[in-house]
Protein backbone atom coordinates (compact mmCIF):
# COMPACT_ATOMS: atom_id res chain seq x y z
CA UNK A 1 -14.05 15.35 11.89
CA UNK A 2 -11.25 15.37 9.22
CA UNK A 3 -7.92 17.07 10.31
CA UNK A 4 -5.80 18.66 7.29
CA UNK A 5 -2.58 17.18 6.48
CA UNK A 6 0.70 19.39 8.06
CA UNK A 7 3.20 17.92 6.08
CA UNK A 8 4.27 15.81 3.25
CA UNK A 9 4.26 12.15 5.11
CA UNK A 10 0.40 12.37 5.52
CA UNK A 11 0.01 13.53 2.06
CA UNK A 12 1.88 10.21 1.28
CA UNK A 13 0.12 8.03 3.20
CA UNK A 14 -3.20 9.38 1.71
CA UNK A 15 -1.57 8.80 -1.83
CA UNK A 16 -1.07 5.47 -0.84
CA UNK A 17 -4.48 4.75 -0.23
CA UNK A 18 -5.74 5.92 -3.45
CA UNK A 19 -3.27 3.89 -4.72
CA UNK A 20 -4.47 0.49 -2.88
CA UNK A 21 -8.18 1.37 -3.88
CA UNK A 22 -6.58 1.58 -7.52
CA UNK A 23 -5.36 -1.50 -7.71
CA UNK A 24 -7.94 -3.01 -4.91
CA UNK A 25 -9.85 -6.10 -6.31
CA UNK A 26 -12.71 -4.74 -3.92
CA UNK A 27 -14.98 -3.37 -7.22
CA UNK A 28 -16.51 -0.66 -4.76
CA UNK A 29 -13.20 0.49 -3.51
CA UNK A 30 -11.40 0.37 -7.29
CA UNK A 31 -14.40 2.78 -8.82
CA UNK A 32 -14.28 5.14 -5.58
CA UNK A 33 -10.89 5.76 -6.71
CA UNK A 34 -11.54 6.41 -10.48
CA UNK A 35 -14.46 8.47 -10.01
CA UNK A 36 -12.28 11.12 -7.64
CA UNK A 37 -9.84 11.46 -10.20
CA UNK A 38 -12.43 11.71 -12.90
CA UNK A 39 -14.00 14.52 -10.94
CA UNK A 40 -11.41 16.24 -9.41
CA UNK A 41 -10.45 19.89 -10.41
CA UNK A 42 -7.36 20.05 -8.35
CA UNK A 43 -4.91 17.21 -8.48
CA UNK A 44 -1.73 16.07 -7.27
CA UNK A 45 0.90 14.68 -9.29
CA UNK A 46 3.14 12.03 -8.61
CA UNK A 47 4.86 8.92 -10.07
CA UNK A 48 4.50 5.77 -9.78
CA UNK A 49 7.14 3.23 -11.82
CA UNK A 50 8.15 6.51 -14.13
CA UNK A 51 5.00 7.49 -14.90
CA UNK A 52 2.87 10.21 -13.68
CA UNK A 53 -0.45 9.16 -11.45
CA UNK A 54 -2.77 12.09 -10.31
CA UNK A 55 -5.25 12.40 -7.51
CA UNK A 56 -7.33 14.80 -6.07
CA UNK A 57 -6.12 17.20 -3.34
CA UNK A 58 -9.72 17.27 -1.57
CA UNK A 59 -9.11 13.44 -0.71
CA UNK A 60 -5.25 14.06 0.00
CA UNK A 61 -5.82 17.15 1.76
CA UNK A 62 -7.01 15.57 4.92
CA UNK A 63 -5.31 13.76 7.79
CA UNK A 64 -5.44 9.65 7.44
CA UNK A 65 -8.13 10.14 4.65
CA UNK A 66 -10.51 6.76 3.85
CA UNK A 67 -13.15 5.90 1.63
CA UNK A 68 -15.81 5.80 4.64
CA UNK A 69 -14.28 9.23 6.06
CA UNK A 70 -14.69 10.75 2.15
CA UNK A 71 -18.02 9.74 1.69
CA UNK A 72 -19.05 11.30 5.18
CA UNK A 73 -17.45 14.23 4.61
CA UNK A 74 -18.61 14.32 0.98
CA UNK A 75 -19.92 18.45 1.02
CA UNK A 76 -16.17 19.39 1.32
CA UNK A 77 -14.63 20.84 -1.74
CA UNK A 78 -11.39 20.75 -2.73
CA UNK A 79 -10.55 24.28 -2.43
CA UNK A 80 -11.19 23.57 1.76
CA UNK A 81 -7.80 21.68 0.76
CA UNK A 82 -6.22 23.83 -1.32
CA UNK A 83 -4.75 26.48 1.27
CA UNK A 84 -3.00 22.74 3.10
CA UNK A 85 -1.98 21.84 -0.38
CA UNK A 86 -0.33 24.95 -1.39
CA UNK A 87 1.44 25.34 2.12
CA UNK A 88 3.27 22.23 1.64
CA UNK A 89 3.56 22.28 -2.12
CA UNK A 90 3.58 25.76 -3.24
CA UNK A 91 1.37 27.49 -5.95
CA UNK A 92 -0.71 25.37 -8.63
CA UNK A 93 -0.16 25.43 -12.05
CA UNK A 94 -1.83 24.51 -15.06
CA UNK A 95 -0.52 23.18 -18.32
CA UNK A 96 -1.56 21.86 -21.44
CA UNK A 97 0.98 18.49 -21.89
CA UNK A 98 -0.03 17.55 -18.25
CA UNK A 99 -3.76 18.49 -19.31
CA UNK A 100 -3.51 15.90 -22.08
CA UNK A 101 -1.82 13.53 -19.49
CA UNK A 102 -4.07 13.64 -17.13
CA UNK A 103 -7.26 12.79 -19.76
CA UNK A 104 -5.38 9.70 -21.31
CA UNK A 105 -4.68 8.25 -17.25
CA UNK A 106 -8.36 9.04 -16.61
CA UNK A 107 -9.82 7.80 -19.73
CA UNK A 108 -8.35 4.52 -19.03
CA UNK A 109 -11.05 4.33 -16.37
CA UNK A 110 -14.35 3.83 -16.41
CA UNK A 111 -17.20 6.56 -16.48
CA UNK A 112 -16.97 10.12 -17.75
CA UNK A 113 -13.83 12.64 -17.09
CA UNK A 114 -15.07 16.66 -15.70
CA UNK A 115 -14.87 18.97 -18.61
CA UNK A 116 -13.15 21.40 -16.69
CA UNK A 117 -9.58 22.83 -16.74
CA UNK A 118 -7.59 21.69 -13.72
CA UNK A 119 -4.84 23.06 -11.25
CA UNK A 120 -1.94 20.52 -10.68
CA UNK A 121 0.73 20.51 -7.96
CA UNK A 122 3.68 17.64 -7.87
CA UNK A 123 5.06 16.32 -4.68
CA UNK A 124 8.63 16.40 -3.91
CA UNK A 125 11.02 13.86 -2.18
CA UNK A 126 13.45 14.55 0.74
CA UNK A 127 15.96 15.55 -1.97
CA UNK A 128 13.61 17.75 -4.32
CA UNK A 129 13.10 15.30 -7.38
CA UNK A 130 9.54 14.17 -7.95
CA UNK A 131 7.73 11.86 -5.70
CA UNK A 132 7.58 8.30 -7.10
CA UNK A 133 6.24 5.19 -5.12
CA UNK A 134 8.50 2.08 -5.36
CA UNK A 135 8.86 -0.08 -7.86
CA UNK A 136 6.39 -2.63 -5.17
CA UNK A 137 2.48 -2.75 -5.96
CA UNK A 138 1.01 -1.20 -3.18
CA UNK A 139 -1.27 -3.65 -1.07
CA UNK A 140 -3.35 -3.49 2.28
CA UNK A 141 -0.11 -4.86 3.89
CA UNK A 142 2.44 -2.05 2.63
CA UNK A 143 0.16 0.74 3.75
């Protein structure tokens, strides 16, 4: 049974995942990752090297999240997240210029992006500028 995240750290840790599968050279892992953010109606914003990543809050929105412990909890939606989400990030918002952001990242993967209009939240550091990963590739050794 998935746990939902209580603070910021496990959101980051979950980020970081989606960020290994991203960049994973394991083909199964790399296209789990697309197709969430393809699908995903409410996303998370963050950086990574200046420039803003998204992922889906009903991956980040629970505990130590994994590709194995996704696909067995698959029936959740991300608005089972969202109440997590917003107590750690505040309200979501929705905006045009991130809109159009968020369908040129996506379209650089493979496989079709939800028609749908999204809500977005961004992460915040320890000193309230936006979350951004280090300039280091994330790898199964960093995480």
């Amino acid at each position: 049974m998935l746990h939902f995240v209580e603070n910021t750290d496990q959101v980051i840790e979950n980020i970081k995942t989606i960020e290994r599968y991203l960049n994973s050279e394991v083909e199964e892992e790399k296209q789990f990752a697309q197709d969430l953010i393809k699908k995903g109606r409410s996303m998370l914003i963050y950086k990574v090297n200046g420039q803003n990543h998204f992922a889906p809050i009903r991956f980040l929105g629970f505990k130590k999240n994994s590709q194995a412990a996704h696909i067995e909890n698959e029936n959740r939606e991300s608005r089972d997240t969202a109440p997590a989400i917003q107590s750690l990030m505040g309200k979501p918002f929705t905006h045009d210029v991130i809109e159009k952001e968020f369908n040129e990242y996506a379209n650089g993967f493979k496989g079709a992006t939800l028609k749908a209009k999204r809500k977005y939240w961004r992460i915040r550091n320890d000193h309230n500028k936006y979350f951004e990963l280090s300039e280091e590739p994330v790898s199964a050794e960093t995480v």
